[in-house]
C-alpha atoms as a PDB file:
ATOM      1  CA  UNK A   1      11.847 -40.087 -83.974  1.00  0.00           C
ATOM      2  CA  UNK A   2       9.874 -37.777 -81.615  1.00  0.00           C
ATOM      3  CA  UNK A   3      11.157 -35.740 -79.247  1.00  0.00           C
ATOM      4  CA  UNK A   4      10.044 -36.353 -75.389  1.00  0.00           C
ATOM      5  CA  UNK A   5       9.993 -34.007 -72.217  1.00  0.00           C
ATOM      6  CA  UNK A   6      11.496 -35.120 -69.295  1.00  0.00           C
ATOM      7  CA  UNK A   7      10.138 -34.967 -65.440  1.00  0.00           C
ATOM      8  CA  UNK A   8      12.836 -31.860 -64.900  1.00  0.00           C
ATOM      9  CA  UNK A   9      10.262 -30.113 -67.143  1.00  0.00           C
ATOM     10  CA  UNK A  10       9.857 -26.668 -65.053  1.00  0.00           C
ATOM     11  CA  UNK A  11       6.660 -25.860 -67.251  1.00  0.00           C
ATOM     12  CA  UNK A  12       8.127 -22.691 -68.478  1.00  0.00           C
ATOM     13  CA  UNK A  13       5.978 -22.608 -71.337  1.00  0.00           C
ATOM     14  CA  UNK A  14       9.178 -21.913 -73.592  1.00  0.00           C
ATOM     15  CA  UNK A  15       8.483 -25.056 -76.018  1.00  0.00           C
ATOM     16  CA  UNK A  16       5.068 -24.621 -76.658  1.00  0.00           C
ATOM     17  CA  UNK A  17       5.481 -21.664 -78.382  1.00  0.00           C
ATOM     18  CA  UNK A  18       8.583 -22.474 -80.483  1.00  0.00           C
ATOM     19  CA  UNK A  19       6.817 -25.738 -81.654  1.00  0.00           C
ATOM     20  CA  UNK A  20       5.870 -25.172 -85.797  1.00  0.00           C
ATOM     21  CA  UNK A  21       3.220 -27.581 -86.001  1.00  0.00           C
ATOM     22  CA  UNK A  22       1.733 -26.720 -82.636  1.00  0.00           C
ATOM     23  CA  UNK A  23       2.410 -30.440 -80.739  1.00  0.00           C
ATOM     24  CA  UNK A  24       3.208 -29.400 -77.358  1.00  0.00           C
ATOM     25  CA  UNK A  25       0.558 -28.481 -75.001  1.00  0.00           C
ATOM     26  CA  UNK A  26       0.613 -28.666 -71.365  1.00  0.00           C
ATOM     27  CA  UNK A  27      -0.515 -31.472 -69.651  1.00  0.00           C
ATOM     28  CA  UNK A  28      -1.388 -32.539 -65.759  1.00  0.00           C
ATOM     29  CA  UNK A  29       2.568 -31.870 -64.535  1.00  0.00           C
ATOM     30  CA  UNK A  30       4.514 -30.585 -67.148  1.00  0.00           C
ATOM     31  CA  UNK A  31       4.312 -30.185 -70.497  1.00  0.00           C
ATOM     32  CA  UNK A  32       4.009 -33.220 -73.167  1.00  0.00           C
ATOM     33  CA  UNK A  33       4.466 -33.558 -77.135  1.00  0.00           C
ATOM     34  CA  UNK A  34       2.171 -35.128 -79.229  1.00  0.00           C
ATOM     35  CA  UNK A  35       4.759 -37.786 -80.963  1.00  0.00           C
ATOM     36  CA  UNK A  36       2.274 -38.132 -84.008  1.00  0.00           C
ATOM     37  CA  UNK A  37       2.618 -34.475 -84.474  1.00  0.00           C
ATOM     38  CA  UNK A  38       6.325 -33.914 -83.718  1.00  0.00           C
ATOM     39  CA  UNK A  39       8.200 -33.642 -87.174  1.00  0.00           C
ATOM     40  CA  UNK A  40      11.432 -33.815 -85.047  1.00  0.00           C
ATOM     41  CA  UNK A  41      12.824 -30.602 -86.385  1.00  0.00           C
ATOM     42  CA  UNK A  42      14.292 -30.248 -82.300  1.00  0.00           C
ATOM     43  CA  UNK A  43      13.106 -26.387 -82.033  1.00  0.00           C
ATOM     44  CA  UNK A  44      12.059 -27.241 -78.452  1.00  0.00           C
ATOM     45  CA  UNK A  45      15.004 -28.746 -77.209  1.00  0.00           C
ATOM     46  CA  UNK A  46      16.889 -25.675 -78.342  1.00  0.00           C
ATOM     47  CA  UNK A  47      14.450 -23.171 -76.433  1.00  0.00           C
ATOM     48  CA  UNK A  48      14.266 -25.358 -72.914  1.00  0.00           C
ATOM     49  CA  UNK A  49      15.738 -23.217 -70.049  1.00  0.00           C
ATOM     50  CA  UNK A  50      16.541 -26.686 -68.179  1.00  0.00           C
ATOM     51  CA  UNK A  51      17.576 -29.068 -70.938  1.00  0.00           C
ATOM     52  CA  UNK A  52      14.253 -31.595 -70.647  1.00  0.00           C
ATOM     53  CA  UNK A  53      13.901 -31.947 -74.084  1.00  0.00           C
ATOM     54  CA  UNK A  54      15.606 -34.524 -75.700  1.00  0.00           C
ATOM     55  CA  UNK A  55      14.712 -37.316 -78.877  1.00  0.00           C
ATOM     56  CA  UNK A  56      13.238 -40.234 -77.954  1.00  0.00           C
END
């Protein structure tokens, strides 16, 4: 199961660079993970100022 970012996504930048594999990147409003990438190990959820990150 993949983890998703939610609209209260604030586009810190604070996920993309806790991610091991590299499968958030920012997209048009906020910032997006690549669910094929995701190995759901939940380092982004931990690191999100404003709790947006949760599993799918």
């Amino acid at each position: 199961m993949a983890y998703k970012i939610s609209d209260a996504c604030i586009q810190c930048g604070a996920c993309e660079s806790t991610c091991p594999v590299g499968a958030i990147s920012q997209g048009d409003t906020q910032f997006v993970i690549d669910a094929g990438s995701c190995i759901d190990c939940g380092a982004c959820a931990a690191s999100c100022p404003v709790s947006a990150i949760s599993p799918e």
